[in-house]
N, C-alpha and C. Protein backbone atom coordinates (compact mmCIF):
# COMPACT_ATOMS: atom_id res chain seq x y z
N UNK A 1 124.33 57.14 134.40
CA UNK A 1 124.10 57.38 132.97
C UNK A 1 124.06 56.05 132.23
N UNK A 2 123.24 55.96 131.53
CA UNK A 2 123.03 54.74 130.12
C UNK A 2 123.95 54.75 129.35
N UNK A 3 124.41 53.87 128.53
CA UNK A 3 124.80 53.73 127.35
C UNK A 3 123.96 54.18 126.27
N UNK A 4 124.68 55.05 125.36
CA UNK A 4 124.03 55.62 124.34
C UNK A 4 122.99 54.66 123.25
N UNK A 5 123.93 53.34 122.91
CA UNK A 5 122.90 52.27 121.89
C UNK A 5 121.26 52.13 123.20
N UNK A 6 121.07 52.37 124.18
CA UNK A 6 120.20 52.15 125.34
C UNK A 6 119.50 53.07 125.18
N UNK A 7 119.18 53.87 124.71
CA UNK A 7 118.86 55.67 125.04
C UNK A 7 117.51 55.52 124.05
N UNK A 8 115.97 55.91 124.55
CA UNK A 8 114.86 55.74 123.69
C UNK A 8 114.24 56.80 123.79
N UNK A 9 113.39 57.16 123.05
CA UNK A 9 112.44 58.68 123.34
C UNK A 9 111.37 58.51 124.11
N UNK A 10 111.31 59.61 125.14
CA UNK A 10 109.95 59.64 125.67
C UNK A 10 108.76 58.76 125.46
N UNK A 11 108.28 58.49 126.42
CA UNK A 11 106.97 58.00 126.00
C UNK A 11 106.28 58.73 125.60
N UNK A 12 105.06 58.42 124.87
CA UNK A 12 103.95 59.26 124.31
C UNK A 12 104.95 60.32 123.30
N UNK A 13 106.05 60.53 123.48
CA UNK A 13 106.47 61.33 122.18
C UNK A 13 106.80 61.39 120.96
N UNK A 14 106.64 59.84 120.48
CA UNK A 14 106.97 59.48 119.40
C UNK A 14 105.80 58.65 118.71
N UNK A 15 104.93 59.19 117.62
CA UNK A 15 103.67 58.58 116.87
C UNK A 15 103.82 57.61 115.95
N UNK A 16 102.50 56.56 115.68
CA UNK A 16 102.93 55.80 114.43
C UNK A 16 102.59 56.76 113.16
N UNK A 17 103.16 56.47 111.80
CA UNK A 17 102.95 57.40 111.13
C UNK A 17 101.03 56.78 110.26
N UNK A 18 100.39 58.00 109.89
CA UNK A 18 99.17 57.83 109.35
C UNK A 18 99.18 57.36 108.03
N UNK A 19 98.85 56.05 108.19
CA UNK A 19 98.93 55.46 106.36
C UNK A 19 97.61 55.75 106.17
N UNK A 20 97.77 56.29 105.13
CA UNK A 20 96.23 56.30 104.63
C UNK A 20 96.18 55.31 102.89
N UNK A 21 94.50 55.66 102.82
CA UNK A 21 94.26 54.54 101.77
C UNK A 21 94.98 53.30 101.47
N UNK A 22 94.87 52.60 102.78
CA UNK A 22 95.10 51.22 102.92
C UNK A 22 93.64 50.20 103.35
N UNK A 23 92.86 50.58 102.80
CA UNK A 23 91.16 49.86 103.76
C UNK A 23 90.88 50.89 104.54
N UNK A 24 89.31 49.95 104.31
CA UNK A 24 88.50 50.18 105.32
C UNK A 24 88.73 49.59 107.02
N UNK A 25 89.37 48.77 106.90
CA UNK A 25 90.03 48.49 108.35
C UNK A 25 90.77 49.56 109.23
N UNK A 26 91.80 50.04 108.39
CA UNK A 26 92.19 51.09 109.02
C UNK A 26 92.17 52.79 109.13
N UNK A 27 90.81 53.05 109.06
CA UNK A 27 90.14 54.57 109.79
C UNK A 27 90.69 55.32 108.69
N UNK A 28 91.33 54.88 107.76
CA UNK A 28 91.85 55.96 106.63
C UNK A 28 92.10 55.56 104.94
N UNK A 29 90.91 54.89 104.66
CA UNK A 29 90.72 53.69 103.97
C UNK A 29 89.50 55.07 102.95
N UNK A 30 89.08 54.62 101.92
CA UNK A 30 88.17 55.62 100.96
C UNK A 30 88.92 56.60 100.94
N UNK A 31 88.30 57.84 100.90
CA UNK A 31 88.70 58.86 100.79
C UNK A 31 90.55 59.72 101.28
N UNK A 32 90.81 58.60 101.73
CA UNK A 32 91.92 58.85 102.41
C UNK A 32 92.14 60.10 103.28
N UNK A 33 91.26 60.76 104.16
CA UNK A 33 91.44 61.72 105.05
C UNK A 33 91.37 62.99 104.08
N UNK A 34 91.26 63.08 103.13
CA UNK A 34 90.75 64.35 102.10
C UNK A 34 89.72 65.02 101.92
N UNK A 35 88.68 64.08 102.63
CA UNK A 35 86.77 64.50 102.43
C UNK A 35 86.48 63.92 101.55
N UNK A 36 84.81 64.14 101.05
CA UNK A 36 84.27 64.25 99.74
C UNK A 36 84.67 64.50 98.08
N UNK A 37 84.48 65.44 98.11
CA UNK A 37 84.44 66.36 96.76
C UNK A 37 85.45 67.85 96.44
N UNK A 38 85.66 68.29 95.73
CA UNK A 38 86.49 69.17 95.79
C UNK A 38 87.80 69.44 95.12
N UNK A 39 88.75 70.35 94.92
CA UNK A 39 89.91 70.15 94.06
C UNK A 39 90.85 69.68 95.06
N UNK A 40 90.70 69.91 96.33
CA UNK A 40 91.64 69.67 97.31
C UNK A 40 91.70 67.92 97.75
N UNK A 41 90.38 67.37 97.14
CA UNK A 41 90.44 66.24 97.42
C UNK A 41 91.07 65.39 96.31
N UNK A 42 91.17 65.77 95.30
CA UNK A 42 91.68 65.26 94.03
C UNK A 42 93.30 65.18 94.06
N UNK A 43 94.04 64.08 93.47
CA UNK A 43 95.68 63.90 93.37
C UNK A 43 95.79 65.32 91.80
N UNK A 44 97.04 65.87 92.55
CA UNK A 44 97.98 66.78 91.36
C UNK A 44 96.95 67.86 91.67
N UNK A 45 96.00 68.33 92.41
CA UNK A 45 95.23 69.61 92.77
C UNK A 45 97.12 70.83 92.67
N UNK A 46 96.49 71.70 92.15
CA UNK A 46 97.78 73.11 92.22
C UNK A 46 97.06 74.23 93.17
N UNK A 47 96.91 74.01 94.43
CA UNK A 47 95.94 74.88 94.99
C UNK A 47 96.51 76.31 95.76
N UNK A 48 96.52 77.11 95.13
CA UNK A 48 97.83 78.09 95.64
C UNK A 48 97.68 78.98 97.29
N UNK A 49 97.95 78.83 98.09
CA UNK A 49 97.47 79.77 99.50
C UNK A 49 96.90 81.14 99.14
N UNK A 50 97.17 81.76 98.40
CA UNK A 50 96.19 83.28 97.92
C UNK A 50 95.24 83.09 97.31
N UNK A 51 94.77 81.57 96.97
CA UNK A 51 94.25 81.72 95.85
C UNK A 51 92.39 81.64 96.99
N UNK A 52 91.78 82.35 96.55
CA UNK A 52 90.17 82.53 97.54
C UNK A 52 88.88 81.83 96.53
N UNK A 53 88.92 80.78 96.09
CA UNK A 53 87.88 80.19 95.67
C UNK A 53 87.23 80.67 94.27
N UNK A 54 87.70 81.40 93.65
CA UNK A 54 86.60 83.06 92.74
C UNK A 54 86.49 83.89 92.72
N UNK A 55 86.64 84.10 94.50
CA UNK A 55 86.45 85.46 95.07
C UNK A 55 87.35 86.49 93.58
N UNK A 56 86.89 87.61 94.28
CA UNK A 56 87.87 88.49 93.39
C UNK A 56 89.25 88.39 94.42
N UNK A 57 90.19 88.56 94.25
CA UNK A 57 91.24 87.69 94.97
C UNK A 57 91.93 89.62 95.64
N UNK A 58 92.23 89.40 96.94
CA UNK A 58 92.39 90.51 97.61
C UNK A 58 93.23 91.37 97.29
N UNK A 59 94.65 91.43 96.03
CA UNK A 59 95.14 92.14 95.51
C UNK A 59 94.28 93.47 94.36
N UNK A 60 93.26 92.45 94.04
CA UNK A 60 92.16 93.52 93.36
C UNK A 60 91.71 94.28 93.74
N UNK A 61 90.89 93.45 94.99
CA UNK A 61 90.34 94.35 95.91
C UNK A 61 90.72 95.49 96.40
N UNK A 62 92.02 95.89 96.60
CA UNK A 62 92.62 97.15 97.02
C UNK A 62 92.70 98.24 95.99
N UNK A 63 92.25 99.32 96.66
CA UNK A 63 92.26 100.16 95.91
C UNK A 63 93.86 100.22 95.79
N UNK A 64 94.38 100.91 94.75
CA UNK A 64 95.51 101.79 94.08
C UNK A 64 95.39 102.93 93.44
N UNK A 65 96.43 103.52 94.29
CA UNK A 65 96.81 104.87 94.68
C UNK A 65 98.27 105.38 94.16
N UNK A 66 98.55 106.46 93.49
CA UNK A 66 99.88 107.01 93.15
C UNK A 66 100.49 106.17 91.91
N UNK A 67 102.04 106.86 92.33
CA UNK A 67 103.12 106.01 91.64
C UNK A 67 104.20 106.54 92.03
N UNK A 68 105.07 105.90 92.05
CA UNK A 68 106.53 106.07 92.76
C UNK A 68 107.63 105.69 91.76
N UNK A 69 107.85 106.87 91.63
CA UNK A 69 108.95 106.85 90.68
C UNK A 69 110.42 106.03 90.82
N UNK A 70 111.44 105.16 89.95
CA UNK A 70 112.21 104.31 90.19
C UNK A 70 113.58 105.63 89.86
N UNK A 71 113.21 106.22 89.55
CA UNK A 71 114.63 107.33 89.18
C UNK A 71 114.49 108.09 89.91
N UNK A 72 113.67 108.47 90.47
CA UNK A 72 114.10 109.54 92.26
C UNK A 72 114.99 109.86 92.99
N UNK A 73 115.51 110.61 92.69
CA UNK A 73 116.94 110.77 93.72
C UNK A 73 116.39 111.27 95.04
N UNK A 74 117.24 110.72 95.79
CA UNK A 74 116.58 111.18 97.50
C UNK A 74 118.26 111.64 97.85
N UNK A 75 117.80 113.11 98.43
CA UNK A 75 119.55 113.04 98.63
C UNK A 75 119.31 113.76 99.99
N UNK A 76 120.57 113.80 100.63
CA UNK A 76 120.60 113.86 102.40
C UNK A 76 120.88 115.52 102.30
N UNK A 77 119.78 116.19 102.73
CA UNK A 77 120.25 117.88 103.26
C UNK A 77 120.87 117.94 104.30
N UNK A 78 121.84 118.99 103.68
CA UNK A 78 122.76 119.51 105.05
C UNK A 78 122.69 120.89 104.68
N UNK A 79 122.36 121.72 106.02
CA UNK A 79 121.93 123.26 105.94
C UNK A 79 123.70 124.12 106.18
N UNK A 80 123.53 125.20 105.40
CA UNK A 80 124.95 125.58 105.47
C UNK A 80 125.25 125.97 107.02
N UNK A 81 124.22 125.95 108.17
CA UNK A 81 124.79 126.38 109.97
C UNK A 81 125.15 125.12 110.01
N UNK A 82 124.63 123.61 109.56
CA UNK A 82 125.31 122.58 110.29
C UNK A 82 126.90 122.23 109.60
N UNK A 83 126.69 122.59 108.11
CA UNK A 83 128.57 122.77 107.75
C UNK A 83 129.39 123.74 108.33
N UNK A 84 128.55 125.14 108.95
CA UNK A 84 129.74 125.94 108.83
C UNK A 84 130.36 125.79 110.55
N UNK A 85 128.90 124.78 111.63
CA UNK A 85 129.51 124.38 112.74
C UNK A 85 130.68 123.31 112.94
N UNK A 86 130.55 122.47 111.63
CA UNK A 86 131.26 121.35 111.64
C UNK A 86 132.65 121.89 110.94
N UNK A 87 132.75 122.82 110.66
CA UNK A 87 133.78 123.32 109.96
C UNK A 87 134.54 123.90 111.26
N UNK A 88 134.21 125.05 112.24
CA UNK A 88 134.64 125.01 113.38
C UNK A 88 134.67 124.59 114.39
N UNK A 89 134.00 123.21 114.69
CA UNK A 89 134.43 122.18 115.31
C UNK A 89 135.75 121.65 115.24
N UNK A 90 135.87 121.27 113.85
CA UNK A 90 137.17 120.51 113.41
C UNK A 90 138.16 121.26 112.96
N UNK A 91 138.07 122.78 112.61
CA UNK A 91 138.94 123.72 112.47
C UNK A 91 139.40 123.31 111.03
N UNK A 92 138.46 123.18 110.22
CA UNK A 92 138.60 122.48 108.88
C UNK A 92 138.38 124.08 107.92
N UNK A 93 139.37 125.08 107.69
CA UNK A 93 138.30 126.47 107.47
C UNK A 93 139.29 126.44 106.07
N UNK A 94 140.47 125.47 105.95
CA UNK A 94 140.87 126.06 104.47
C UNK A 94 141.35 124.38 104.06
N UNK A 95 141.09 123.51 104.23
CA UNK A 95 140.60 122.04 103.82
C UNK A 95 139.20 122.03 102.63
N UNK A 96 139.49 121.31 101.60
CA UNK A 96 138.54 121.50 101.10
C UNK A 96 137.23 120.41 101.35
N UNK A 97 136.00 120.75 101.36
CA UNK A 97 134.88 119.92 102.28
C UNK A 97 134.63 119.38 100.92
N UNK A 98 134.27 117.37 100.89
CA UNK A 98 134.36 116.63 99.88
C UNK A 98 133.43 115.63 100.70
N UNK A 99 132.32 115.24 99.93
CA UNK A 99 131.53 114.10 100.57
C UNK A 99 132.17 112.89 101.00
N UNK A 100 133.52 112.52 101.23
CA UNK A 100 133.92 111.48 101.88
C UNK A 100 134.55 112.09 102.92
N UNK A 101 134.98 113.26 103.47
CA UNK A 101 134.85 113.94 104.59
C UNK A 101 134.08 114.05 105.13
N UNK A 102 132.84 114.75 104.79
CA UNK A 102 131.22 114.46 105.37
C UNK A 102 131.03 113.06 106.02
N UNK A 103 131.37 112.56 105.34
CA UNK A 103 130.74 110.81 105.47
C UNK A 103 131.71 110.73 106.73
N UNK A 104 132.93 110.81 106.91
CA UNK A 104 134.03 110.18 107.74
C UNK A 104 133.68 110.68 108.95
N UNK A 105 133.19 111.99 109.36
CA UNK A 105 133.36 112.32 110.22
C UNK A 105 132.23 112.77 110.81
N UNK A 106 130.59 111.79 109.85
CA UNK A 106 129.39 111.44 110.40
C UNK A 106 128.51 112.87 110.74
N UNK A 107 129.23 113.74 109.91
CA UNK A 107 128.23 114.92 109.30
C UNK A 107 126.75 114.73 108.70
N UNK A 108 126.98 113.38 108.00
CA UNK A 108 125.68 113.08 107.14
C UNK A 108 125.71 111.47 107.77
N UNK A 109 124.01 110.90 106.95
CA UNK A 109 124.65 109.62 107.53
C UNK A 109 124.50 108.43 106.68
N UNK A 110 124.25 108.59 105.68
CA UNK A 110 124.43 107.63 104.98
C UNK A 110 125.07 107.70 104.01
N UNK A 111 126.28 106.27 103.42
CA UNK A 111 127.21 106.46 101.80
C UNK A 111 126.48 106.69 100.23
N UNK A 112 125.06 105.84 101.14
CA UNK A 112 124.43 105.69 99.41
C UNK A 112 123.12 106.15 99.05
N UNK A 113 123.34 107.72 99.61
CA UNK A 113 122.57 108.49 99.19
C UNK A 113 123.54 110.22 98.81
N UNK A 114 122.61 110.70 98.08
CA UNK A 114 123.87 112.10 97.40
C UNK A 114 123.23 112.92 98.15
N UNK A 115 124.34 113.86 98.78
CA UNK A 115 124.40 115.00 99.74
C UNK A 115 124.30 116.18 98.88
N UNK A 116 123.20 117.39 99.58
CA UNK A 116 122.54 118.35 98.62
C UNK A 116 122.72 119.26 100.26
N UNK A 117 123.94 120.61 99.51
CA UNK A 117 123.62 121.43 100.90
C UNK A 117 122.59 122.57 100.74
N UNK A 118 121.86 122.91 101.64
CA UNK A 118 120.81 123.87 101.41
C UNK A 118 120.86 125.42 101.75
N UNK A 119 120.54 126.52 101.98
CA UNK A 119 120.74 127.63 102.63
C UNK A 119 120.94 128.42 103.40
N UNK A 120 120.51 127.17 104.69
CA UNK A 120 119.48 127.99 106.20
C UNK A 120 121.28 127.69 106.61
N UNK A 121 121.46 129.52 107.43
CA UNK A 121 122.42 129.65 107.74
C UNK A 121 123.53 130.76 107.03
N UNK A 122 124.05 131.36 107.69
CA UNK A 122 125.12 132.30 106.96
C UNK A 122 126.61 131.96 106.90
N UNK A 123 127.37 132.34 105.74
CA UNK A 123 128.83 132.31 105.67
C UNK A 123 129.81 133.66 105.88
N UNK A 124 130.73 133.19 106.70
CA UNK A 124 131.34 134.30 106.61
C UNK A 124 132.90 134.07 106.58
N UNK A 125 133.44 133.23 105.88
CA UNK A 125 134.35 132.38 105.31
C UNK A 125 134.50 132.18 104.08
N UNK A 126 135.64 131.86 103.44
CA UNK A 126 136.11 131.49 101.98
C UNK A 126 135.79 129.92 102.24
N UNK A 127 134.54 129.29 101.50
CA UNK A 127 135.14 127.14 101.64
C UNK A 127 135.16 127.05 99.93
N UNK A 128 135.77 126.09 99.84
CA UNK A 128 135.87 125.28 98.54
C UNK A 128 135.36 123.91 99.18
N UNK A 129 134.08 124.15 98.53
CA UNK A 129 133.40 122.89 98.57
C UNK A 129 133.00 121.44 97.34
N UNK A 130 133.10 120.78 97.43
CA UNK A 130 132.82 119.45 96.18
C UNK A 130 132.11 119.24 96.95
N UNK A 131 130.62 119.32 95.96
CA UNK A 131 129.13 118.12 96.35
C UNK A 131 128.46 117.65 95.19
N UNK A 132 127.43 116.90 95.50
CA UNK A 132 126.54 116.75 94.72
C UNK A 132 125.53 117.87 94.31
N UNK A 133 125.05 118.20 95.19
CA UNK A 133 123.70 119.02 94.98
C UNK A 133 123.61 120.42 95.51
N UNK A 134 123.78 121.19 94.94
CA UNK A 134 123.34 122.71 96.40
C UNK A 134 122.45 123.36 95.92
N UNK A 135 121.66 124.07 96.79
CA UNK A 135 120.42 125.27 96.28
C UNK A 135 120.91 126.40 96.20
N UNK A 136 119.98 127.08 95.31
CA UNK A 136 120.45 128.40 94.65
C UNK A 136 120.89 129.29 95.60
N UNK A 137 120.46 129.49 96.94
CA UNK A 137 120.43 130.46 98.23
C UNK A 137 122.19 129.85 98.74
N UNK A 138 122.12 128.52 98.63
CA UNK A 138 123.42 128.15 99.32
C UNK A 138 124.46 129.03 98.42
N UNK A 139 124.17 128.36 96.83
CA UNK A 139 125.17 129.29 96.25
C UNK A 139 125.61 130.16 96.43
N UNK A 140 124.55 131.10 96.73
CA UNK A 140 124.70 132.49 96.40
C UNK A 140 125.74 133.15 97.46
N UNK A 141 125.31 132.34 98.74
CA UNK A 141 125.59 132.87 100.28
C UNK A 141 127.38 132.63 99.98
N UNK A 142 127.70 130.93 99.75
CA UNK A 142 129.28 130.72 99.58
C UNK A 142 129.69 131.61 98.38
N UNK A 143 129.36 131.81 97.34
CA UNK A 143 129.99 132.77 96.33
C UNK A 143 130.27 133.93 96.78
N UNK A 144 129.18 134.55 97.26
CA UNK A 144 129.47 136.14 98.03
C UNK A 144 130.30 136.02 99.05
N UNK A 145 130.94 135.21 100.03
CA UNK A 145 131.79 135.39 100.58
C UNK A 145 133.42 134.56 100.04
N UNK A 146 133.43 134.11 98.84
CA UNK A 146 134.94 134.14 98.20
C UNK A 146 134.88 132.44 97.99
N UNK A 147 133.56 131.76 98.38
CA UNK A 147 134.18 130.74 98.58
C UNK A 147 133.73 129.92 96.83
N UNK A 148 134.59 128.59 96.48
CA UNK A 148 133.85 128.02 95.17
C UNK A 148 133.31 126.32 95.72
N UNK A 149 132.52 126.43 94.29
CA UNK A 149 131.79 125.24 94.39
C UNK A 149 132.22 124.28 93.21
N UNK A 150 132.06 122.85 93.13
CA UNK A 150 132.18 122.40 92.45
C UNK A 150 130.94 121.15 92.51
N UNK A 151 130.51 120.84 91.60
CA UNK A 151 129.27 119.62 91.55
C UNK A 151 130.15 118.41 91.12
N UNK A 152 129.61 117.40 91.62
CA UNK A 152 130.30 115.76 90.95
C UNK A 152 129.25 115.06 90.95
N UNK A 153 129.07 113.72 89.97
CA UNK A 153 127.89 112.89 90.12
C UNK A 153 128.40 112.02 91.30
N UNK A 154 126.93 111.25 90.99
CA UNK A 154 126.91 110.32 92.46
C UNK A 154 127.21 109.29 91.73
């Protein structure tokens, strides 16, 4: 092994750097490697990468379609067979079911979206449930068998 002050780079791997507009002697003299004419050849040019010459510039070009609303709630369905399996899974039948139960025990799967339970499925149990969202069919199904509901925001 060398001594480190000894230690040089590769050959051929290390270039001289390109001076330009220094003469005509040295290959980069006039124009300084810019071309002719043009904005690109000019000092302080602002030439932006999207920008296409005139063209109509390709954001135009696309058609547009719709609109997407910024207040949309997207909320996670859960059908009352997959609560009322998870309910006897865990033997959870007089616990009251609360979206951070859901969440804990990966019923649903995400925190930051609001849980809306839906219909498909029958009750034949009393639950006291806290959610965000339920459909009218869910209602109807937990009310007729003893059970209550309560709504909370998200």
């Amino acid at each position: 092994m060398d001594i480190l002050s000894n230690l040089k780079p590769a050959k051929g791997s290390v270039k001289k750097e390109k001076r330009v507009g220094r003469g005509p002697g040295s290959g980069h003299g006039g124009t300084s490697t810019r071309g002719m004419n043009g904005q690109k050849s000019r000092s302080g040019d602002k030439y932006r990468p999207w920008f296409e010459g005139g063209q109509m510039p390709l954001s135009r070009r696309i058609p547009k379609r719709g609109f997407k609303s910024p207040f949309k709630v997207e909320y996670q369905s859960l059908n009352l067979k997959t609560l009322v399996e998870f309910i006897g899974k865990y033997n959870l039948s007089d616990t009251p079911i609360t979206p951070e139960l859901l969440y804990e025990k990966k019923v649903v799967g995400s925190k930051r979206k609001p849980i809306k339970i839906l219909g498909e499925g029958d009750v034949n149990q009393k639950l006291d449930i806290t959610i965000h969202a339920i459909s009218q069919s869910a209602r109807q199904k937990i009310e007729s068998a003893g059970g209550t509901i309560k709504l909370v925001k998200f």
